[in-house]
PDB file of N, CA and C in Angstrom:
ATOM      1  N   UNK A   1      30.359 -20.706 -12.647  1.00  0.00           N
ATOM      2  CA  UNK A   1      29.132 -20.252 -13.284  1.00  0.00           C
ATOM      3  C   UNK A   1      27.996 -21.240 -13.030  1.00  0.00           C
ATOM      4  N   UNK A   2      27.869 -21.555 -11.762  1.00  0.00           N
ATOM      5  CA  UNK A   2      26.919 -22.953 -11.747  1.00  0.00           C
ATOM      6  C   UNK A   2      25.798 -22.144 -10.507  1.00  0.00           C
ATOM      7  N   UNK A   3      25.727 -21.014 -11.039  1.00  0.00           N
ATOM      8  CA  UNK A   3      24.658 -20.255 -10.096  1.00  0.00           C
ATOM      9  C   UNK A   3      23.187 -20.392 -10.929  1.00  0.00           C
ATOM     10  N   UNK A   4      21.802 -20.224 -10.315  1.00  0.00           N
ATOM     11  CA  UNK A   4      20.791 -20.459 -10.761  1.00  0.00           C
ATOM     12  C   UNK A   4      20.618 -19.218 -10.994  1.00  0.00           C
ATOM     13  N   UNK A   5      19.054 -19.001 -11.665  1.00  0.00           N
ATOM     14  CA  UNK A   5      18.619 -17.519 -12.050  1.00  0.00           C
ATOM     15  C   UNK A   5      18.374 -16.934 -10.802  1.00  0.00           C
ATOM     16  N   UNK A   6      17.293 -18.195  -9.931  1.00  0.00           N
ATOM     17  CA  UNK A   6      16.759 -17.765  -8.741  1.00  0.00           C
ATOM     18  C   UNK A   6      17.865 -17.180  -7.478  1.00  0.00           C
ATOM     19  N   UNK A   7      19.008 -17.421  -7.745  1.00  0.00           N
ATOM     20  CA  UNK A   7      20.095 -16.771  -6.858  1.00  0.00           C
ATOM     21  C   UNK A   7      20.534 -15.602  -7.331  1.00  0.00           C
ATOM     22  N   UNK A   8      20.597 -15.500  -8.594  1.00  0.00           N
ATOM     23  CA  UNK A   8      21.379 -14.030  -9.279  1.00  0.00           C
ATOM     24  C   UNK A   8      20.268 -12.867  -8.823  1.00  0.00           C
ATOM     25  N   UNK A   9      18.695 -12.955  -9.098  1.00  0.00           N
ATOM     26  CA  UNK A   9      17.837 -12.531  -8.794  1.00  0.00           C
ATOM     27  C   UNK A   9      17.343 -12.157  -7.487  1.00  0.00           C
ATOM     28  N   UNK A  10      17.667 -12.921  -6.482  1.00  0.00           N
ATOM     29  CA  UNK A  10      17.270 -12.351  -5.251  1.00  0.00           C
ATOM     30  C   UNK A  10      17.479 -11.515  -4.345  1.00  0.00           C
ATOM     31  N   UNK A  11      19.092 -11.055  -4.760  1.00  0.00           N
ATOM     32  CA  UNK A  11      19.122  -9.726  -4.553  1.00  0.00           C
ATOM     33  C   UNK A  11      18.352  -8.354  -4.550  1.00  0.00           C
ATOM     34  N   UNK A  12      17.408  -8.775  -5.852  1.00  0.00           N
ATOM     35  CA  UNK A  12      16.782  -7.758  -6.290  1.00  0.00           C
ATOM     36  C   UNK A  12      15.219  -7.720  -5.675  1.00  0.00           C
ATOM     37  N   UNK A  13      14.870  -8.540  -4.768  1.00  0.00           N
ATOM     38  CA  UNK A  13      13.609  -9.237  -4.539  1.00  0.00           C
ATOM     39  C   UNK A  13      13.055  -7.918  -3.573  1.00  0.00           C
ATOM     40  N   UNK A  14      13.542  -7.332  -2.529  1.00  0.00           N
ATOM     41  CA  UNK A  14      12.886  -5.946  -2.217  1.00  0.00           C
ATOM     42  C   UNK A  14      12.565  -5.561  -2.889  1.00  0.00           C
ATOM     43  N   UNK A  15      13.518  -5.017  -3.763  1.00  0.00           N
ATOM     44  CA  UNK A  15      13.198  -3.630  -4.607  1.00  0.00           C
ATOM     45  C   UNK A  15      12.260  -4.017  -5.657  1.00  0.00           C
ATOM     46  N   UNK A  16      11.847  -5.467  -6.154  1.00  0.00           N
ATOM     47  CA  UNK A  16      10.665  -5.602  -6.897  1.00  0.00           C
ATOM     48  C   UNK A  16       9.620  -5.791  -6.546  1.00  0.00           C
ATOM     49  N   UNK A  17       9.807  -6.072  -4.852  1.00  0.00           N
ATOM     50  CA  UNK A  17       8.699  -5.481  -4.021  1.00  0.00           C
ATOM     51  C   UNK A  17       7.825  -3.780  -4.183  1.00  0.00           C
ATOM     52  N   UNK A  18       8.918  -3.395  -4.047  1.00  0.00           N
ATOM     53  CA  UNK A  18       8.882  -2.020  -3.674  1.00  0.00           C
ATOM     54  C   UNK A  18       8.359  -1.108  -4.613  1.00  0.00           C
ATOM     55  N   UNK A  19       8.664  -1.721  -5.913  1.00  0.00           N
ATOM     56  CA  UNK A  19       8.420  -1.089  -7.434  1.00  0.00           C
ATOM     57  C   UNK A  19       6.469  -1.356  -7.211  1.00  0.00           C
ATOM     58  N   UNK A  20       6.747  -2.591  -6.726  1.00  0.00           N
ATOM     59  CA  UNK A  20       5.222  -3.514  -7.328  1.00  0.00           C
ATOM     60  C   UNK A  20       4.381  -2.812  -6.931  1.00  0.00           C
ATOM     61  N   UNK A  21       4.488  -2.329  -5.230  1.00  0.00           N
ATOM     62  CA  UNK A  21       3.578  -1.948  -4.604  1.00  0.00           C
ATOM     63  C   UNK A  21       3.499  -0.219  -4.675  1.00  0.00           C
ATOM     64  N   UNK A  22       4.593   0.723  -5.139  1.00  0.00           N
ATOM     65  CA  UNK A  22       4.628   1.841  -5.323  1.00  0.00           C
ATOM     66  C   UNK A  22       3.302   1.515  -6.949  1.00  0.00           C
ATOM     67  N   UNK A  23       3.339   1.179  -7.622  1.00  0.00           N
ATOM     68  CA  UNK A  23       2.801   1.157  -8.727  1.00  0.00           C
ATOM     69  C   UNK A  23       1.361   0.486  -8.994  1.00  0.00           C
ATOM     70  N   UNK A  24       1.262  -0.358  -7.505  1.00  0.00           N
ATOM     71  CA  UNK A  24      -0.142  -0.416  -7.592  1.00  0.00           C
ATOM     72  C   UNK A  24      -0.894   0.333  -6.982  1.00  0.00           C
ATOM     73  N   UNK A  25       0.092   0.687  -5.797  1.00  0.00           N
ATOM     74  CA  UNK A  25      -1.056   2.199  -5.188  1.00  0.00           C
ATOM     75  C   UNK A  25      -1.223   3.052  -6.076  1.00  0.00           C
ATOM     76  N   UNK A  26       0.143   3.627  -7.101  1.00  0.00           N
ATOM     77  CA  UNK A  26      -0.522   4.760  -8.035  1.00  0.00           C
ATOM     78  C   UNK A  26      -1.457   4.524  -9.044  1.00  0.00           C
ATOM     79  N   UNK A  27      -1.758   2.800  -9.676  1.00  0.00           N
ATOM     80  CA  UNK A  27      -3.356   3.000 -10.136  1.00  0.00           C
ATOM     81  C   UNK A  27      -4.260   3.128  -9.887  1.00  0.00           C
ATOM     82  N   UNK A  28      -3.977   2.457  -8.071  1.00  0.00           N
ATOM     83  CA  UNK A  28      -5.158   2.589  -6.950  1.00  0.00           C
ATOM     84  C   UNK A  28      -5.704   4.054  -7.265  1.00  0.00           C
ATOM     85  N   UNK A  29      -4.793   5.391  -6.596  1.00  0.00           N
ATOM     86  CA  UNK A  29      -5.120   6.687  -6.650  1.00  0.00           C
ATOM     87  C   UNK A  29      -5.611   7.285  -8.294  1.00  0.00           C
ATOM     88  N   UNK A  30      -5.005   6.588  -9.151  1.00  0.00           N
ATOM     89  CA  UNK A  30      -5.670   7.232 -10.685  1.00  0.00           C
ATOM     90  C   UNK A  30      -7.137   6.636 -10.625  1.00  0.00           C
ATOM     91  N   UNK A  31      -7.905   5.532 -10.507  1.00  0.00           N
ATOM     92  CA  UNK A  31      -9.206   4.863  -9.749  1.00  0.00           C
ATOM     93  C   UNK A  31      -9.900   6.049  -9.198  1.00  0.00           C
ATOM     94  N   UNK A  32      -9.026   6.019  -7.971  1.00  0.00           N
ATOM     95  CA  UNK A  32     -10.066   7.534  -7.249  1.00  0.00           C
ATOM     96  C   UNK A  32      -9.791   8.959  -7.805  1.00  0.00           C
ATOM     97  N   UNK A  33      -8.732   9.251  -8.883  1.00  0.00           N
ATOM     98  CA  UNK A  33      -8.796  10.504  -8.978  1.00  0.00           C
ATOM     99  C   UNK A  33      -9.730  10.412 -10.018  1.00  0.00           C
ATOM    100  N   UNK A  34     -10.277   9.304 -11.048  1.00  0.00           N
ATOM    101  CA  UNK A  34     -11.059   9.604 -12.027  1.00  0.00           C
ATOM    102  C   UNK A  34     -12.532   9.190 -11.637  1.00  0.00           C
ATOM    103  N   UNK A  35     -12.565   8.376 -10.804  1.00  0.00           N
ATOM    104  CA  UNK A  35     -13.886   8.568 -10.092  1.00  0.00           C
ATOM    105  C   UNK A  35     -14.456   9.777  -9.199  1.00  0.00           C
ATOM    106  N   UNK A  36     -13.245  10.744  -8.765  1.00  0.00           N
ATOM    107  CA  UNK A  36     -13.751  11.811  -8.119  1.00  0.00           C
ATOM    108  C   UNK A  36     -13.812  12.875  -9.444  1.00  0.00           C
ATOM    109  N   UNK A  37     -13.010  12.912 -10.344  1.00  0.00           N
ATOM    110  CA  UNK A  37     -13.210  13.964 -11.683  1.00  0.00           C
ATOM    111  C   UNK A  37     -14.704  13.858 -12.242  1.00  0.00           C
ATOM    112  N   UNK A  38     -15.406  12.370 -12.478  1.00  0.00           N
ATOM    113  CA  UNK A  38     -15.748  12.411 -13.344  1.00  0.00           C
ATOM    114  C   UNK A  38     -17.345  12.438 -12.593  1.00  0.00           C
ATOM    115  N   UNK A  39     -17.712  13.436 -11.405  1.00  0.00           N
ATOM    116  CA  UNK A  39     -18.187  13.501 -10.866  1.00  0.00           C
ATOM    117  C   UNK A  39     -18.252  15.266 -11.088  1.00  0.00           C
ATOM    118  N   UNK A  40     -17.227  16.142 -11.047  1.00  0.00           N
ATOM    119  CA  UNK A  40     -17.100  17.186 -11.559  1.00  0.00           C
ATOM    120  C   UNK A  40     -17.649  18.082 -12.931  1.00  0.00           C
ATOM    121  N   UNK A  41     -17.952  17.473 -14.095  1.00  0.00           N
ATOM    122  CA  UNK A  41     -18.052  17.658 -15.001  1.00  0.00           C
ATOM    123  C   UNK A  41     -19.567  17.233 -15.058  1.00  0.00           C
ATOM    124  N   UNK A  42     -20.899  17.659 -14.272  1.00  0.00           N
ATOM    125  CA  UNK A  42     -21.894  17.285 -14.205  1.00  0.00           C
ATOM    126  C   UNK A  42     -22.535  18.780 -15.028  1.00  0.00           C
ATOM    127  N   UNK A  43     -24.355  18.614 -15.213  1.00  0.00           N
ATOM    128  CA  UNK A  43     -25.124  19.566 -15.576  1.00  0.00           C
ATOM    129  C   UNK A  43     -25.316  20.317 -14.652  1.00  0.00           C
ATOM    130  N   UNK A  44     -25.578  19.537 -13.462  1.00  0.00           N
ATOM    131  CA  UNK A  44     -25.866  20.174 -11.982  1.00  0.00           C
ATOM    132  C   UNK A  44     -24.695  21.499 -11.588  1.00  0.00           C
ATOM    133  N   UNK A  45     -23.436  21.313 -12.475  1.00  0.00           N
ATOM    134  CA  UNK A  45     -22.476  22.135 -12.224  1.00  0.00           C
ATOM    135  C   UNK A  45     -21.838  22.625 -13.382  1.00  0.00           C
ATOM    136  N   UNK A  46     -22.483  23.551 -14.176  1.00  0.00           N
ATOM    137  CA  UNK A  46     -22.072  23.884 -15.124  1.00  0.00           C
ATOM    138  C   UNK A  46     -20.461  24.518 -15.056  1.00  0.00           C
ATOM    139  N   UNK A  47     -20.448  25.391 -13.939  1.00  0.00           N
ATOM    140  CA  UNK A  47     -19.398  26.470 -13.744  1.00  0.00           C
ATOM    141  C   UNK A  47     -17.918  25.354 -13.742  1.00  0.00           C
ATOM    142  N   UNK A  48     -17.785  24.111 -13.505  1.00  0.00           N
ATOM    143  CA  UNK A  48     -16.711  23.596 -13.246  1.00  0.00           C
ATOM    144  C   UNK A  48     -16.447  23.392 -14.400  1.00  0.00           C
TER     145      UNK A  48
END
């Protein structure tokens, strides 16, 4: 039992890659989906 954290853990070091960057692109895209919404909901465009 004379293993460090940093060894038990690095196994996992992709996949907390993988999480990190899946999850910052999807705030990236919530960014542009509410900057493109909130462009929608104008006077100029009542009908939307």
């Amino acid at each position: 039992m004379d293993t460090s954290f940093a060894e038990l853990v690095e196994d996992w070091h992709d996949f907390d890659v993988l999480v990190g960057t899946a999850a910052a692109t999807l705030v990236g895209l919530m960014f542009v989906a509410a900057s493109i919404g909130a462009s929608v909901f104008t006077e100029k465009d009542p009908a939307a």
